[in-house]
Protein backbone atom coordinates (compact mmCIF):
# COMPACT_ATOMS: atom_id res chain seq x y z
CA UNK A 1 0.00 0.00 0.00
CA UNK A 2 0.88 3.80 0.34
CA UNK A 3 3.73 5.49 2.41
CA UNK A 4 5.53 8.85 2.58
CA UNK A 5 7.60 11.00 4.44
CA UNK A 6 9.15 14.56 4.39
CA UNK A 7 12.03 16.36 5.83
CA UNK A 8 14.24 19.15 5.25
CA UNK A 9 17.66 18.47 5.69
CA UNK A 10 21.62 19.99 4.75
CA UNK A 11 23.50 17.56 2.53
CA UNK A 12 25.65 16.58 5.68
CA UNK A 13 22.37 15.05 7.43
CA UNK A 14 19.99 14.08 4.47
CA UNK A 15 21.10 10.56 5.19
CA UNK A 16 20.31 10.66 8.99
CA UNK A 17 17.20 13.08 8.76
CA UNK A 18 15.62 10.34 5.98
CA UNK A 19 16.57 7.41 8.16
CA UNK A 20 14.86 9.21 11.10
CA UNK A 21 11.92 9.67 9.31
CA UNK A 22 11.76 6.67 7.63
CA UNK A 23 11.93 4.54 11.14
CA UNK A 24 9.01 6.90 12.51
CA UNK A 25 7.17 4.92 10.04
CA UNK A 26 8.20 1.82 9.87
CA UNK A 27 4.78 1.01 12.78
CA UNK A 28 2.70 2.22 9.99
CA UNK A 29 4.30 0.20 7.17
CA UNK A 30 4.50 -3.33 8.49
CA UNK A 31 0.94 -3.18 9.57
CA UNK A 32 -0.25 -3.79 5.90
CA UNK A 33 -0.43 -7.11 4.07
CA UNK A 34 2.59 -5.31 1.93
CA UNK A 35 4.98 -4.07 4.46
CA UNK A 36 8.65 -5.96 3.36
CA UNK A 37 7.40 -4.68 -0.39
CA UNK A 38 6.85 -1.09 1.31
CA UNK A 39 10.07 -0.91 3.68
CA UNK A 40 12.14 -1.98 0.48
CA UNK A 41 11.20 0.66 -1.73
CA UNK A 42 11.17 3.64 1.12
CA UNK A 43 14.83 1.92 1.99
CA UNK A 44 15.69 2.08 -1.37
CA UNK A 45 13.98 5.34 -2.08
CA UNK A 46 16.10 7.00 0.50
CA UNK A 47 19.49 5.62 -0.60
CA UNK A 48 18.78 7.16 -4.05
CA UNK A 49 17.59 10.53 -2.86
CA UNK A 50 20.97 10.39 -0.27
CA UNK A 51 22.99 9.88 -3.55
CA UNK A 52 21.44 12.73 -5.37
CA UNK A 53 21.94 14.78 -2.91
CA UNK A 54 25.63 13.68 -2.07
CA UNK A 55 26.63 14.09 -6.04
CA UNK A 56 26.44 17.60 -5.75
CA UNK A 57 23.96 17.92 -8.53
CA UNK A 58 21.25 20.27 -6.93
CA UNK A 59 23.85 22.58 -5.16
CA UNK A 60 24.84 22.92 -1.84
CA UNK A 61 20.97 23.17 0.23
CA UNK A 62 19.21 22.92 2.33
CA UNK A 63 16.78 20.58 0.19
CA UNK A 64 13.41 19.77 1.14
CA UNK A 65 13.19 16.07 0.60
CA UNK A 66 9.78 14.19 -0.16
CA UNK A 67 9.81 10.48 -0.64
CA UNK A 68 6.47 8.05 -1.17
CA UNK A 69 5.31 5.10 -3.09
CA UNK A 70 3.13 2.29 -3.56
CA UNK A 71 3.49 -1.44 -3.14
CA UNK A 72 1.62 -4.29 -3.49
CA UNK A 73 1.82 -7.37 -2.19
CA UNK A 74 4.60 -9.75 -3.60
CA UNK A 75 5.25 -6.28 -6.07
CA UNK A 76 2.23 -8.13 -8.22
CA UNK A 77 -0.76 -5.80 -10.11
CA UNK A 78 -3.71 -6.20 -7.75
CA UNK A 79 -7.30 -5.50 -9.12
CA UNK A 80 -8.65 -1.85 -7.57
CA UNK A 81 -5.67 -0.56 -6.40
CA UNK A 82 -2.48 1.40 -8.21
CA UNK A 83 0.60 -0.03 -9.66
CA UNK A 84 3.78 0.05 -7.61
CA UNK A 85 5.49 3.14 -7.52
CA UNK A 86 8.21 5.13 -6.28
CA UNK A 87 8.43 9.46 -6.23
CA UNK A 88 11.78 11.38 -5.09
CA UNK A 89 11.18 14.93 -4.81
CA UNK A 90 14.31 16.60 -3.80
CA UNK A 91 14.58 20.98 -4.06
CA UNK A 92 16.79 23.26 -2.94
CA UNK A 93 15.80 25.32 -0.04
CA UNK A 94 17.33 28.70 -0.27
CA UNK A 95 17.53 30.63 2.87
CA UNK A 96 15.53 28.06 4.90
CA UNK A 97 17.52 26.27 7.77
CA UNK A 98 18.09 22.80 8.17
């Protein structure tokens, strides 16, 4: 099923701030009937957006980092509900503290 999180965060602790967030809802996630499916693709989700943000690509920050996504069980289509998916949102936060 569905998660997300959000933080804002330097690029010295995107990787903590995402892990943080990410374990506030890990509760949430393994209470549905696709929780590994979920906790793989926020765990995954978060090493890419920690990459991204490590490469130097989108400047120095703060960013404002959103992660979410959708999983079913066993990753396979399921009749009335979405397709897996994964969304990385990662901007630049000029002037904002982090």
């Amino acid at each position: 099923m569905s998660w997300s999180f959000s933080v804002i965060a330097t690029k010295e602790s995107a990787d903590a701030a995402l892990n943080t967030a990410a374990e506030s809802e890990i509760d949430n996630i393994m209470r549905s009937d696709s929780g590994a499916e979920m906790l793989a693709q926020a765990e995954q989700a978060t090493y890419a957006a920690v990459r991204l943000i490590k490469s130097g690509c989108l400047g120095d920050g703060p960013f404002r980092i959103s992660l979410s996504g959708h999983a079913n069980p066993g990753h396979q289509p399921r009749d009335g509900w979405a397709d897996d998916a994964i969304s990385i949102s990662i901007a630049a936060q000029r002037g904002s503290g982090g």
